[in-house]
Each structure stands twice: as structure tokens, then as C-alpha cells.
C-alpha atoms as a PDB file:
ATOM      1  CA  UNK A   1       0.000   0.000   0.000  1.00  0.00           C
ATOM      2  CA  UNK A   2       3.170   2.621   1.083  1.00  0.00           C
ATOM      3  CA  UNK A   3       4.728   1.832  -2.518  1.00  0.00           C
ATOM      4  CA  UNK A   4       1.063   2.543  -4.445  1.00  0.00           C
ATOM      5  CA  UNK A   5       0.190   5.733  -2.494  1.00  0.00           C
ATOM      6  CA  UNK A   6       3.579   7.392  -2.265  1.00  0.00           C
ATOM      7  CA  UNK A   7       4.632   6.164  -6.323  1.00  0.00           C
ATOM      8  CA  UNK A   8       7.886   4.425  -5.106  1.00  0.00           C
ATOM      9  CA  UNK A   9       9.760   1.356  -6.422  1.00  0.00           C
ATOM     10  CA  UNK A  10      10.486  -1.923  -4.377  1.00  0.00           C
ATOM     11  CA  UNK A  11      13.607  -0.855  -2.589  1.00  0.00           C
ATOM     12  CA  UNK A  12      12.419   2.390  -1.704  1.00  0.00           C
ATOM     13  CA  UNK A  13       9.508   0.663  -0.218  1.00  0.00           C
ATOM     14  CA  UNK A  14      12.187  -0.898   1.605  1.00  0.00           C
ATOM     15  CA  UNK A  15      14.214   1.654   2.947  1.00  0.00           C
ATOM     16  CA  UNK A  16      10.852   3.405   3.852  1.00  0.00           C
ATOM     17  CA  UNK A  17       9.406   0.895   5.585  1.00  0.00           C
ATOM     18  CA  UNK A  18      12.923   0.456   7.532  1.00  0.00           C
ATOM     19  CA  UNK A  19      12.295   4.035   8.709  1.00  0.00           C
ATOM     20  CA  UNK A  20       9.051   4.067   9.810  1.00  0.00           C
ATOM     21  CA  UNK A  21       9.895   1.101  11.973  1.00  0.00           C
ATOM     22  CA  UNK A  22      13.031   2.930  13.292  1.00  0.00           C
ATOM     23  CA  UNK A  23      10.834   6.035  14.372  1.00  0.00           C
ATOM     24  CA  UNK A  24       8.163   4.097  15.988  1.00  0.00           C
ATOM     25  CA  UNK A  25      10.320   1.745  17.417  1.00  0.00           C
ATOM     26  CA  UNK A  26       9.273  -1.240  16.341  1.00  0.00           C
ATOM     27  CA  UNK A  27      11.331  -4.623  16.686  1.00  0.00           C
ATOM     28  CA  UNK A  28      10.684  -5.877  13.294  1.00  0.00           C
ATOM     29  CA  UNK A  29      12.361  -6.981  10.309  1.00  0.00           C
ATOM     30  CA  UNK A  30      11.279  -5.235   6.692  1.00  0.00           C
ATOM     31  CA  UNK A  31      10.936  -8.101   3.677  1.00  0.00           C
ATOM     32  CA  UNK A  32      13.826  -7.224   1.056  1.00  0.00           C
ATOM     33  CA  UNK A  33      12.395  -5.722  -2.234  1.00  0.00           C
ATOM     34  CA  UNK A  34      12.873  -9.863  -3.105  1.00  0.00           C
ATOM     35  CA  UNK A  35      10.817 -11.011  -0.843  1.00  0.00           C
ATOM     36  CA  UNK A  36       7.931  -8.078  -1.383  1.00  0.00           C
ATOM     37  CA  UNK A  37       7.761  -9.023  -5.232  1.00  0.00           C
ATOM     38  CA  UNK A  38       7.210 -12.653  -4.683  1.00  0.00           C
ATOM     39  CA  UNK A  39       4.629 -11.790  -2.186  1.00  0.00           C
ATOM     40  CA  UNK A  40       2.778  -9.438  -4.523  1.00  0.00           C
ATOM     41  CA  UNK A  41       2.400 -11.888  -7.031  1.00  0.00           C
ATOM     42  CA  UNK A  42       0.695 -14.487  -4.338  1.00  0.00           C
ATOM     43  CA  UNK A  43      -1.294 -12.079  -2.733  1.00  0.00           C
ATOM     44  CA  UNK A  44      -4.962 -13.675  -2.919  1.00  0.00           C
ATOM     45  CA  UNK A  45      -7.071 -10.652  -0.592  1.00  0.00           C
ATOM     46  CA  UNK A  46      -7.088  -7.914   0.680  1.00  0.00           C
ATOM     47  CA  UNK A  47      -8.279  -6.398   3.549  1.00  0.00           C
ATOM     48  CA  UNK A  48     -10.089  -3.101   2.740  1.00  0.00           C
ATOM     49  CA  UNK A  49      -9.829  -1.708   5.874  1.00  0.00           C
ATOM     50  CA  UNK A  50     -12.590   0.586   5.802  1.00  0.00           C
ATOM     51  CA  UNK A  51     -16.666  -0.191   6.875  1.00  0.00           C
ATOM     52  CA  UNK A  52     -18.389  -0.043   3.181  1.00  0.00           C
ATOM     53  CA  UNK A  53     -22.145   1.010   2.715  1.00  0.00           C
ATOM     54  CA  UNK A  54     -24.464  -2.232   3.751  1.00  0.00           C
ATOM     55  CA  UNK A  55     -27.747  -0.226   2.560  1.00  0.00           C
ATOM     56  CA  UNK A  56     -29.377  -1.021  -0.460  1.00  0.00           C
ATOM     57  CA  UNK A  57     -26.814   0.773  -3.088  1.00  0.00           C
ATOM     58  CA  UNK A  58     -27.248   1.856  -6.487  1.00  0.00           C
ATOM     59  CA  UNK A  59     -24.134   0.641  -8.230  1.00  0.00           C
ATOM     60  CA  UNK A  60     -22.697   2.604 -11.224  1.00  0.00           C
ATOM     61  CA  UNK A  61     -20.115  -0.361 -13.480  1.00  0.00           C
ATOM     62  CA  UNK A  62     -17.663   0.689 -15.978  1.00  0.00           C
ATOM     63  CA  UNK A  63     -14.273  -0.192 -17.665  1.00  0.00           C
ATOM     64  CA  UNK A  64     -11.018   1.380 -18.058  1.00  0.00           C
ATOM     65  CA  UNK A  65      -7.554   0.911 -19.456  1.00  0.00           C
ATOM     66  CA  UNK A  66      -4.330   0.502 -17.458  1.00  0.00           C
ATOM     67  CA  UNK A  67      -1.222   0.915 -19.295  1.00  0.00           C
ATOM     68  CA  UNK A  68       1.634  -2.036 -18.738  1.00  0.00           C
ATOM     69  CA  UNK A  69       5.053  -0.129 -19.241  1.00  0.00           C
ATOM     70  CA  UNK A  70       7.355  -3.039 -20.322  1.00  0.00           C
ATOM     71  CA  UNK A  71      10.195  -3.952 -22.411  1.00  0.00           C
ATOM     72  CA  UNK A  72       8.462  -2.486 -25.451  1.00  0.00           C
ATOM     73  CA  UNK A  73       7.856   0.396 -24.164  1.00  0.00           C
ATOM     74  CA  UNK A  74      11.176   1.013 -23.237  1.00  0.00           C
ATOM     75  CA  UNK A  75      12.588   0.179 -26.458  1.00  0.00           C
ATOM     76  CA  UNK A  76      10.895   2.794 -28.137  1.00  0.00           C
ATOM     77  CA  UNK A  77      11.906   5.321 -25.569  1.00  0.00           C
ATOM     78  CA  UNK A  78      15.647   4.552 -26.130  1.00  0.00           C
ATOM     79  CA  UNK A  79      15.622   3.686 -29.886  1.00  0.00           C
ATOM     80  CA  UNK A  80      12.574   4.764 -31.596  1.00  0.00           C
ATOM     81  CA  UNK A  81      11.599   1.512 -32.002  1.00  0.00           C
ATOM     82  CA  UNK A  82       7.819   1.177 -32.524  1.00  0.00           C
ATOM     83  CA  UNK A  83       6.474  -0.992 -29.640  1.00  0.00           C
ATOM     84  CA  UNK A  84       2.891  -2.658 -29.841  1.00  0.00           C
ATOM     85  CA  UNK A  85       0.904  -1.493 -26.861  1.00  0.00           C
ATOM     86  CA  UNK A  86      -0.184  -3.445 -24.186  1.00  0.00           C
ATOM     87  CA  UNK A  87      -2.756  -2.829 -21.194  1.00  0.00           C
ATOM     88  CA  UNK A  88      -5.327  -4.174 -19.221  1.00  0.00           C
ATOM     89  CA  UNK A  89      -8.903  -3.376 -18.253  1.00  0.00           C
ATOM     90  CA  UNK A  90      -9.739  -2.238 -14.899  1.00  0.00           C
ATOM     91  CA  UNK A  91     -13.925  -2.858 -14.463  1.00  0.00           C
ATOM     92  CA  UNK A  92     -15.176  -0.966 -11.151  1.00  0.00           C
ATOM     93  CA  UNK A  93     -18.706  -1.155  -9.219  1.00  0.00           C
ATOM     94  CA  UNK A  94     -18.935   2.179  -7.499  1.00  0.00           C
ATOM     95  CA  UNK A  95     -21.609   3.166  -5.234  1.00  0.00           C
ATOM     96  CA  UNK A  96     -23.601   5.872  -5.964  1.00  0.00           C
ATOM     97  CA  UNK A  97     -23.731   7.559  -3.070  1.00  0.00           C
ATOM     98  CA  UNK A  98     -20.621   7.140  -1.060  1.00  0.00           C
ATOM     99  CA  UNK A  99     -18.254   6.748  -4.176  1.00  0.00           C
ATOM    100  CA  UNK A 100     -16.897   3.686  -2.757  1.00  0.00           C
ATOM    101  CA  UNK A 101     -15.463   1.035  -5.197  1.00  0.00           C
ATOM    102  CA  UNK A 102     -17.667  -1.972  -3.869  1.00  0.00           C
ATOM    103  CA  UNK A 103     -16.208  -4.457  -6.372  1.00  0.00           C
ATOM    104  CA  UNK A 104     -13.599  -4.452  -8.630  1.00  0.00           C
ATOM    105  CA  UNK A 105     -11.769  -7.047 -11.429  1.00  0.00           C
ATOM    106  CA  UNK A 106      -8.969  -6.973 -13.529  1.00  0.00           C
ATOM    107  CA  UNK A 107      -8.577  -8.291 -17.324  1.00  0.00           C
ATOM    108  CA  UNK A 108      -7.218  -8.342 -20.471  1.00  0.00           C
ATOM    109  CA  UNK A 109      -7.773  -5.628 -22.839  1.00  0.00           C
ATOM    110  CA  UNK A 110      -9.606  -8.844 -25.690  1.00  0.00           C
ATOM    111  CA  UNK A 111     -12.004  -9.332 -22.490  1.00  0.00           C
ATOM    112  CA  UNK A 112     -16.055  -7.360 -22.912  1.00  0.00           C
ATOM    113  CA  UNK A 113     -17.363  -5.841 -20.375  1.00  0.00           C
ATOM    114  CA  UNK A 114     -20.717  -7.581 -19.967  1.00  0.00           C
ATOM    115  CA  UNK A 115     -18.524 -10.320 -19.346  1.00  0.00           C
ATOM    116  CA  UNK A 116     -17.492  -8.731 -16.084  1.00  0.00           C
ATOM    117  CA  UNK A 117     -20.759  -7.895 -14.509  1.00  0.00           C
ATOM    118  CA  UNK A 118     -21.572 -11.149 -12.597  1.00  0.00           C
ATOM    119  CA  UNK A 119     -17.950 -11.337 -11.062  1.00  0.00           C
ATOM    120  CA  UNK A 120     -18.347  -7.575  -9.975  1.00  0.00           C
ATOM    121  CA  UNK A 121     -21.738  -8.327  -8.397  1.00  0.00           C
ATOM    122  CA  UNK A 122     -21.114 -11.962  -6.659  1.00  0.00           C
ATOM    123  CA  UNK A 123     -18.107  -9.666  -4.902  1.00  0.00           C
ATOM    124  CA  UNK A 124     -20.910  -7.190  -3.306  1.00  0.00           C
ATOM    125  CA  UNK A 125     -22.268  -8.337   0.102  1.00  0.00           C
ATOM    126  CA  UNK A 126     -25.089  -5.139   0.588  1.00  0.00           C
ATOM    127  CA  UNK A 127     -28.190  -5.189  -0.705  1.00  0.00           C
ATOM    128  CA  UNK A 128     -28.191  -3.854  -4.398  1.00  0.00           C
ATOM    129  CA  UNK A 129     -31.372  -1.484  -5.217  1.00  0.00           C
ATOM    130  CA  UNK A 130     -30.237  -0.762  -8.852  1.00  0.00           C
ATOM    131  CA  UNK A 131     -27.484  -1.056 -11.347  1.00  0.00           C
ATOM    132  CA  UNK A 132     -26.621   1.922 -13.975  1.00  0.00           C
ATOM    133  CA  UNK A 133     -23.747   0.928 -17.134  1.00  0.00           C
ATOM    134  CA  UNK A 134     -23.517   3.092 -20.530  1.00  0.00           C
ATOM    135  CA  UNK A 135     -24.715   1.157 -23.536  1.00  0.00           C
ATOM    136  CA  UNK A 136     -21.589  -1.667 -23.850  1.00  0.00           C
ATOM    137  CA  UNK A 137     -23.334  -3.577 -21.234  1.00  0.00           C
ATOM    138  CA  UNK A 138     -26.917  -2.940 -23.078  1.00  0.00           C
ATOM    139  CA  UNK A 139     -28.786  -6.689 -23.961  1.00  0.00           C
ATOM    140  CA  UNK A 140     -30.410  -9.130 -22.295  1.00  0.00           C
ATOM    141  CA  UNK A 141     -27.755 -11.333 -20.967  1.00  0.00           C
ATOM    142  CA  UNK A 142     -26.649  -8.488 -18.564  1.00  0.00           C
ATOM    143  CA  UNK A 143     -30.637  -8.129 -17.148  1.00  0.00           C
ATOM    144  CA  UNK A 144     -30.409 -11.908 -16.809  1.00  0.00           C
ATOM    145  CA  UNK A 145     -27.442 -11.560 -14.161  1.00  0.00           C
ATOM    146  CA  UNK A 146     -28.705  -8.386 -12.177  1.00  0.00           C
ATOM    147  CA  UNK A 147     -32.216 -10.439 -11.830  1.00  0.00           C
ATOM    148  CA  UNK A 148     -29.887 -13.182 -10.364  1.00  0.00           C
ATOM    149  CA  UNK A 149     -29.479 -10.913  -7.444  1.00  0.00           C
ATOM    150  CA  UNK A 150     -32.844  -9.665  -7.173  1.00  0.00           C
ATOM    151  CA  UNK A 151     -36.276  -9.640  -9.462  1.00  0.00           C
ATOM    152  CA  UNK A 152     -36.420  -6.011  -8.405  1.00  0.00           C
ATOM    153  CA  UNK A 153     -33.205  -4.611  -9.050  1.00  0.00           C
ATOM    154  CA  UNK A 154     -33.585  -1.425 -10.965  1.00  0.00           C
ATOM    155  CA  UNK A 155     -31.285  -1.643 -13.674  1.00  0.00           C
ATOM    156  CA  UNK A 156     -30.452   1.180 -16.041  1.00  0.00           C
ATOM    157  CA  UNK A 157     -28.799   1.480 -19.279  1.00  0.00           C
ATOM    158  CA  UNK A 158     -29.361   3.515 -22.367  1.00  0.00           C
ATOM    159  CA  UNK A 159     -30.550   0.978 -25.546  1.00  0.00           C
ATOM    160  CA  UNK A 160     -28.919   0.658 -28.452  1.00  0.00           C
ATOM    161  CA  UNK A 161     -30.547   2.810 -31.479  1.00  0.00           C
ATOM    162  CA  UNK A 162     -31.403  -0.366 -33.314  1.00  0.00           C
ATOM    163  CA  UNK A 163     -32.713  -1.907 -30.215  1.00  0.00           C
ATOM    164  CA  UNK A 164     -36.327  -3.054 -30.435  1.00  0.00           C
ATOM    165  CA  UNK A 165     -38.709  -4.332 -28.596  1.00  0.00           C
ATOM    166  CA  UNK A 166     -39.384  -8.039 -27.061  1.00  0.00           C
ATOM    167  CA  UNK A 167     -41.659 -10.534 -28.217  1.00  0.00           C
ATOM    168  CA  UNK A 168     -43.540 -10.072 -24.929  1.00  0.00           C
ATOM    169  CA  UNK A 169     -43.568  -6.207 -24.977  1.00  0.00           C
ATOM    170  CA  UNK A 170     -46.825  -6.445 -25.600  1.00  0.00           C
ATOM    171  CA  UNK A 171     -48.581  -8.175 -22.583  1.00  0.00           C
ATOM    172  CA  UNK A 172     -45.302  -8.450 -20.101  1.00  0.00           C
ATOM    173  CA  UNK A 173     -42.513  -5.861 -21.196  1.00  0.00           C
ATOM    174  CA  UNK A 174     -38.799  -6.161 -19.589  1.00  0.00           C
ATOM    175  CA  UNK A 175     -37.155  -2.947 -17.942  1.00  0.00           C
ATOM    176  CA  UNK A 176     -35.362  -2.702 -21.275  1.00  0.00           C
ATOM    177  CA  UNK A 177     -38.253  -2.604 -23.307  1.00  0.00           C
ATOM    178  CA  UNK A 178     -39.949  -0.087 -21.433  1.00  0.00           C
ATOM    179  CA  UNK A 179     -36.304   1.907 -21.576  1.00  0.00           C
ATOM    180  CA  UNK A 180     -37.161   1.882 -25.514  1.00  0.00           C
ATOM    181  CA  UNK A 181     -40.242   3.133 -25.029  1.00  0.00           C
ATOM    182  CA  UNK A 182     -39.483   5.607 -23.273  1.00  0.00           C
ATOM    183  CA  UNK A 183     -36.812   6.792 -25.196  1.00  0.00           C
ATOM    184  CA  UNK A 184     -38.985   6.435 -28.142  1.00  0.00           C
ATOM    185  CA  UNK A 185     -41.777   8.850 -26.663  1.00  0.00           C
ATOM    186  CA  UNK A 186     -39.459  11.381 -24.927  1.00  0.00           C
ATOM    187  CA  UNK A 187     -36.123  11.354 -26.675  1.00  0.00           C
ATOM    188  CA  UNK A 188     -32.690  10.086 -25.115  1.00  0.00           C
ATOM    189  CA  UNK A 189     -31.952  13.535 -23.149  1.00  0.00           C
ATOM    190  CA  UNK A 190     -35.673  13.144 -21.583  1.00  0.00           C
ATOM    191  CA  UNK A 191     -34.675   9.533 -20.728  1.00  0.00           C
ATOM    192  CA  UNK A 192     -31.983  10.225 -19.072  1.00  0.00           C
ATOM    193  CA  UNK A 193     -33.852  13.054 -17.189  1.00  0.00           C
ATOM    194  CA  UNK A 194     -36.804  10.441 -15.965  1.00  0.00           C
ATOM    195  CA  UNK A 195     -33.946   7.862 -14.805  1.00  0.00           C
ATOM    196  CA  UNK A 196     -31.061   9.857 -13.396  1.00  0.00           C
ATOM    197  CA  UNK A 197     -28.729   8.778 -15.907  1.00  0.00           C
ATOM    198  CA  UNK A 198     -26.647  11.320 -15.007  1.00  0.00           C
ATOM    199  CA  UNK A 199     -25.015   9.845 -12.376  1.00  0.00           C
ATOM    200  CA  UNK A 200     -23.528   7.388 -14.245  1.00  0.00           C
ATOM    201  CA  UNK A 201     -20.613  10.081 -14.215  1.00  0.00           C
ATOM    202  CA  UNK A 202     -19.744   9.333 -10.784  1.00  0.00           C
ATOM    203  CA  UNK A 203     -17.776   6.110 -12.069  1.00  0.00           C
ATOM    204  CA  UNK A 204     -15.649   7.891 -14.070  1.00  0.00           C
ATOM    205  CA  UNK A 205     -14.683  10.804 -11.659  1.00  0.00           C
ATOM    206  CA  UNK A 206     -13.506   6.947  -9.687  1.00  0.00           C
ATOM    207  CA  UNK A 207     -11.336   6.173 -12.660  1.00  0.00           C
ATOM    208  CA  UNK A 208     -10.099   9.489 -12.781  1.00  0.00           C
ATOM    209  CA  UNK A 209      -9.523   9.357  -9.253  1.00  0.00           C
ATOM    210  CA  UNK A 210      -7.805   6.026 -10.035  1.00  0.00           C
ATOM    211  CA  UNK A 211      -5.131   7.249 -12.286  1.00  0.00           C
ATOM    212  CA  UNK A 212      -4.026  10.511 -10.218  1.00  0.00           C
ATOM    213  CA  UNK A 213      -3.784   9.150  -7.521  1.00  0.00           C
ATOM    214  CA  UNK A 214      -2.460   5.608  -8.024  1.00  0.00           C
ATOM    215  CA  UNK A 215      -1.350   6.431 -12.114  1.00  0.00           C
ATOM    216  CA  UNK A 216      -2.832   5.365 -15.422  1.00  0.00           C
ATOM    217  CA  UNK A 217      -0.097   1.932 -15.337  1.00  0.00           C
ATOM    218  CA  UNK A 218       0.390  -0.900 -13.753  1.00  0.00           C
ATOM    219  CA  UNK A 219       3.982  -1.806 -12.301  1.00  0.00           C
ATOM    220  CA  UNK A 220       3.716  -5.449 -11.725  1.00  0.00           C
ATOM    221  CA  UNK A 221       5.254  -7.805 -14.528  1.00  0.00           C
ATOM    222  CA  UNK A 222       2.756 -10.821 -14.208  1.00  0.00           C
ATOM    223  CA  UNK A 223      -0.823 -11.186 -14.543  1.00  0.00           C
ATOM    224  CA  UNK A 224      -1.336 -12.640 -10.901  1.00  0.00           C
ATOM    225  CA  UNK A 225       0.679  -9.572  -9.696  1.00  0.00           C
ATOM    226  CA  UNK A 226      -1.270  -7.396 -11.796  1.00  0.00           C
ATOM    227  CA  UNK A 227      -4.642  -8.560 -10.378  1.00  0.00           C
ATOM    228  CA  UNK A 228      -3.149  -8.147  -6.545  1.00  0.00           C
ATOM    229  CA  UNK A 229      -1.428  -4.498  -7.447  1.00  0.00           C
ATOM    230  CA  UNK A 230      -5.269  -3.287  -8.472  1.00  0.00           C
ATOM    231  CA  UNK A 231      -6.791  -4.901  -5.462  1.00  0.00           C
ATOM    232  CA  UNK A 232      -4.568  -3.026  -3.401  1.00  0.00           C
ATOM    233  CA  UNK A 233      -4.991   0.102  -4.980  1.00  0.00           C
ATOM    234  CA  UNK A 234      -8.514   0.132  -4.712  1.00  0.00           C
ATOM    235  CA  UNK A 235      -8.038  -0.812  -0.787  1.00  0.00           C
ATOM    236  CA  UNK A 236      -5.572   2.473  -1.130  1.00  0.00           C
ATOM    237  CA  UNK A 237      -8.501   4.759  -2.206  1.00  0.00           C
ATOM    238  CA  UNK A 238     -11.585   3.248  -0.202  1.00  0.00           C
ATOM    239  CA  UNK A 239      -9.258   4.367   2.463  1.00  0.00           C
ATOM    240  CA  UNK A 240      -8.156   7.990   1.388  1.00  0.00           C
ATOM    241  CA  UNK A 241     -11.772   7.973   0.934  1.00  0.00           C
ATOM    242  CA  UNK A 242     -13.592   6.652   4.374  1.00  0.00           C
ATOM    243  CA  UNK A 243     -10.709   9.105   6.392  1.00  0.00           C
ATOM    244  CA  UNK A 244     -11.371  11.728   4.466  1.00  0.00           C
ATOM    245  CA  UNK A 245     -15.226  11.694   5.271  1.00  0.00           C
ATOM    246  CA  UNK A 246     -14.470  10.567   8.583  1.00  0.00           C
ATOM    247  CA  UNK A 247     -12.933  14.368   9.117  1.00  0.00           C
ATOM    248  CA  UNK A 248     -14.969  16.944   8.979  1.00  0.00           C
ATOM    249  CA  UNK A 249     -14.044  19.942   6.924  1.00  0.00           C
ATOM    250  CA  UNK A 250     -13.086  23.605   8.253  1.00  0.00           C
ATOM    251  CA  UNK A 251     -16.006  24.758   6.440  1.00  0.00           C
ATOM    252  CA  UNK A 252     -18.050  22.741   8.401  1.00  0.00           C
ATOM    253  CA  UNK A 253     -16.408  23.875  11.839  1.00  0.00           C
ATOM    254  CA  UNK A 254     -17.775  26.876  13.666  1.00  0.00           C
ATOM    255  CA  UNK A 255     -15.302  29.490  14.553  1.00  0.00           C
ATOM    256  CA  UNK A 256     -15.905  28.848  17.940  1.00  0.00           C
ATOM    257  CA  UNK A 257     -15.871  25.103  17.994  1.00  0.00           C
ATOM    258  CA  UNK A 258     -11.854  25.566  16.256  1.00  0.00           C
ATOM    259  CA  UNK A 259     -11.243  28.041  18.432  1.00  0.00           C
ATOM    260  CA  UNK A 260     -12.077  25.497  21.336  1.00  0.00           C
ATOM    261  CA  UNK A 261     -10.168  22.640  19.532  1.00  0.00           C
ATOM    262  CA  UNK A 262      -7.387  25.200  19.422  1.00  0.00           C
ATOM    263  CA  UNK A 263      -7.212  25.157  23.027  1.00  0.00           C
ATOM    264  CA  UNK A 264      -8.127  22.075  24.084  1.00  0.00           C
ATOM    265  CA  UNK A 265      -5.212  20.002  21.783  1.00  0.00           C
ATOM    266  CA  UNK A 266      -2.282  19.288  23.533  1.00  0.00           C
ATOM    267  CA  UNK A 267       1.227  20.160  22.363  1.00  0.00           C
ATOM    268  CA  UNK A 268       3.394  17.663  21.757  1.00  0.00           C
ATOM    269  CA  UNK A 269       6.894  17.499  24.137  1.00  0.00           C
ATOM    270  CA  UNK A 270       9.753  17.057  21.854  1.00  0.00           C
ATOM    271  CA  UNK A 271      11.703  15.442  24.911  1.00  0.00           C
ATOM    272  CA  UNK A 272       9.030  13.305  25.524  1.00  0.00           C
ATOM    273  CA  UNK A 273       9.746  10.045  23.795  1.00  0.00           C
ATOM    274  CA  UNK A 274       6.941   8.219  24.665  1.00  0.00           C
ATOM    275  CA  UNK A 275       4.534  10.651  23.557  1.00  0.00           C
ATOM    276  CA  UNK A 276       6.187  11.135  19.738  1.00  0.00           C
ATOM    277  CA  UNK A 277       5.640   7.227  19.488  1.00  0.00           C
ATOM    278  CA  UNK A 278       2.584   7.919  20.315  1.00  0.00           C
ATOM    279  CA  UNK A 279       2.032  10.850  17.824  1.00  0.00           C
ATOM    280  CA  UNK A 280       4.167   8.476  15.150  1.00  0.00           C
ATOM    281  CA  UNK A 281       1.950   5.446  15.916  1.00  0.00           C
ATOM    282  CA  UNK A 282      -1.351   7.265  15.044  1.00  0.00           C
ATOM    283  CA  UNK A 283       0.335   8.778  11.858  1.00  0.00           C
ATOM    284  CA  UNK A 284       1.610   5.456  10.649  1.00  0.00           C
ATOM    285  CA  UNK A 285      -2.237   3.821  11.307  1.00  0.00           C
ATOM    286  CA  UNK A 286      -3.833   6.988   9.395  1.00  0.00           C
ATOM    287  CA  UNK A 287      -1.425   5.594   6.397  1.00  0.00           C
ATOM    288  CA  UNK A 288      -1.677   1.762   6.699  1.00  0.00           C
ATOM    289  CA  UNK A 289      -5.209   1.575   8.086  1.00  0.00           C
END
């Protein structure tokens, strides 16, 4: 987690993780970059450290790329060479309202994302009240998995313009073919209107999120340590996340009530050991969870 959040390599992991255990004074041993590689690529969970919504949630699924900087790559940085491109695809279940990644898979780039939506949802413990996509996931096989989790899971995603209608539109019509219906009577933009499509953004500000915080590539060199590197970075965020609405903002902070927090906070003794392992302790937690 230290070497995704802080964009280091493996043996400045090291030496960092040698230093925080030297300031806290800790009696333990830090894994050689080695021994933290091989680990990587074995790692099979992770904890995500952080309480995620349990409501019912309204779960917004999408796909993006994650560049793998190899040999090619650097070929055609030194050289010139042309290098074919390789990445991966990242597919994310965020929830609506908290902007927590509930579920999350990694792929290869020849891999469609309707493919993806049963493996994001069987990861999702909380009770799911509705699931928006953009059109790649539109057809029938996708409504087939979300009613696997529930007959009355609202599911929302624009149809195709050549969609049409159901043989049973008639007397018993699906959610999609009352989506074409409506589209049909009150245009796309009134669509989206009716169902909130709108918020469908909110998956992509978590991409976005993704790459500036954690980067647009992936660092490990095999697939298995490719899969654990995005399952910790997603850990990484859920945390920035849950601390960061765990603390409430100055704006939100009367005058009065910082002025009393001002007074009330005690200084810290610079000859005081014990109480800067304290202070170190509760720094190193905020980081590691």
C-alpha cells in the first residue's frame, strides 16, 4: 500500500518501511524488495480496511484501461523503435452515493465488459437497489445476471438505437423494453432526465480518481501480480476515501468550535519520547489503516 500511495519502487519501499519502523520503534524486520515481489504476485485478498455502505446501493459499473510499461515500451523510448501497446482493463462497481469502489476485477484488454458484470456483483455483500452501465453492457444477458441478485433490481442502461422491442412487450414488457419506449416517446436527453442517468458520471470521476492518484499503469510484470497491485490500490482509495469523510471539513467547523479545539489540543513534548511514538503510531495507522 506505502509503494502505491507514495509512487515508489520496491527498494524504496524498503528503505521506507525500515524508517518508519526505526521512528516508531518497532522490533521488526522489513521483507527485502525480493521477498515483497514474490509476495505481490501471491497475494490472494485484501483487507479493505474501511466499513463499506451495507444499505441497499445503487451501483454505477464501468471499464477502463491501465497501461503495462514493459520492455516495449522502453525500447521505443531509447531507440525509436515502434512498440505494440499493451494494457489491461480495470472494471469498477462504485456506489452511488458514497463513491466507494464496492467491487472491482482486472482483465485483459480482448475481455467485454458484460462479461465482467456477474464477477463484480457476486463480490458485493449489501443489498443492491439498482445497477446503472452506458450502452456496452446494453442486452439481455446483462438483465439476466442483475435479476440473479434480485427480481427487483432497478437496472439502467441507455438501448442501443437499433434496439427493439421483445416478443412479450406487448402483454409483459422487460425494464429494457420499457427503456425503448421511453426513449422512443421522450427522446434520449428526456430519458436520461426520468432515470437519473446522469449519475452514471460518478464512475468515471472513480477512474479518474484512479489514475491521479495511483497512475494510469500498472507496475507489476505478471498477470497474478497485476490482479493483486489493483486490489490493493482500490483498498488504497476506499481508504483515502472513508478518512477523508471521517474528518470533517473547516467549512463545516464553527469558529468557535476551532477556536475550542485550538485550546483544548495538547502540544506535543519534543523530549518526551513516549509521547512522539505515540504521535508516530497514530500517523503510521492513518497511512496503513
Amino acid at each position: 500500500m506505502l509503494r502505491l500511495a507514495f509512487h515508489l519502487a520496491l527498494r524504496q519501499t524498503e528503505g521506507l518501511m525500515t524508517s518508519i519502523f526505526g521512528l516508531l520503534g518497532v522490533p521488526l524486520g522489513t521483507p527485502d524488495h525480493s521477498t515483497l515481489s514474490r509476495r505481490a504476485r501471491t497475494m490472494e485478498s485484501i483487507s479493505k480496511g474501511c466499513v463499506l455502505p451495507d444499505g441497499p446501493i445503487n451501483l454505477l459499473i464501468d471499464s477502463t484501461g491501465l497501461k503495462v510499461f514493459g520492455a516495449g515500451e522502453w525500447l521505443q523510448e531509447k531507440h525509436g523503435a515502434k512498440a505494440r501497446r499493451t494494457w489491461k482493463k480495470l472494471h469498477l462497481a462504485v456506489d452511488a452515493d458514497t463513491g466507494m469502489i464496492m467491487a472491482s476485477t482486472l482483465t485483459g484488454n480482448d475481455v467485454g465488459d458484460p462479461s465482467q458484470v456477474a464477477q463484480l456483483l457476486n463480490q458485493i455483500e449489501a443489498t443492491i437497489a439498482g445497477v446503472t452501465a452506458d450502452g456496452a453492457y446494453d442486452g439481455m444477458p446483462t438483465y439476466d445476471v442483475v435479476a440473479g441478485h434480485g427480481e427487483d433490481v432497478r437496472v439502467i442502461i441507455p438501448p442501443h438505437v437499433t434496439a427493439v422491442l421483445s416478443a412479450e412487450a406487448e402483454h409483459n414488457p422487460s425494464q429494457r423494453d420499457r427503456h425503448i419506449l421511453s426513449i422512443a416517446a421522450r427522446g434520449r436527453l428526456g430519458w436520461q432526465e426520468e432515470t437519473d442517468y446522469g449519475q452514471r458520471a460518478l464512475v468515471e470521476t472513480a477512474m479518474g480518481r484512479y489514475k491521479a492518484i495511483i497512475g494510469p499503469c500498472l507496475r507489476a510484470r505478471s498477470f497474478s501480480g497485476q490482479k493483486a497491485e489493483a486490489a490493493v490500490s482500490v483498498a488504497v482509495l476506499n481508504r483515502m476515501l472513508d478518512a477523508g469523510a471521517r474528518t470533517p471539513s473547516a467549512a463545516s467547523i464553527s469558529p468557535r468550535e476551532r477556536a475550542e479545539k485550538r485550546v483544548a489540543r495538547p502540544s506535543l513534548d519534543p523530549c518526551n519520547n513516549a509521547q512522539q511514538r505515540g504521535w508516530k503510531l497514530r500517523l503510521y495507522s492513518s497511512i496503513c489503516g
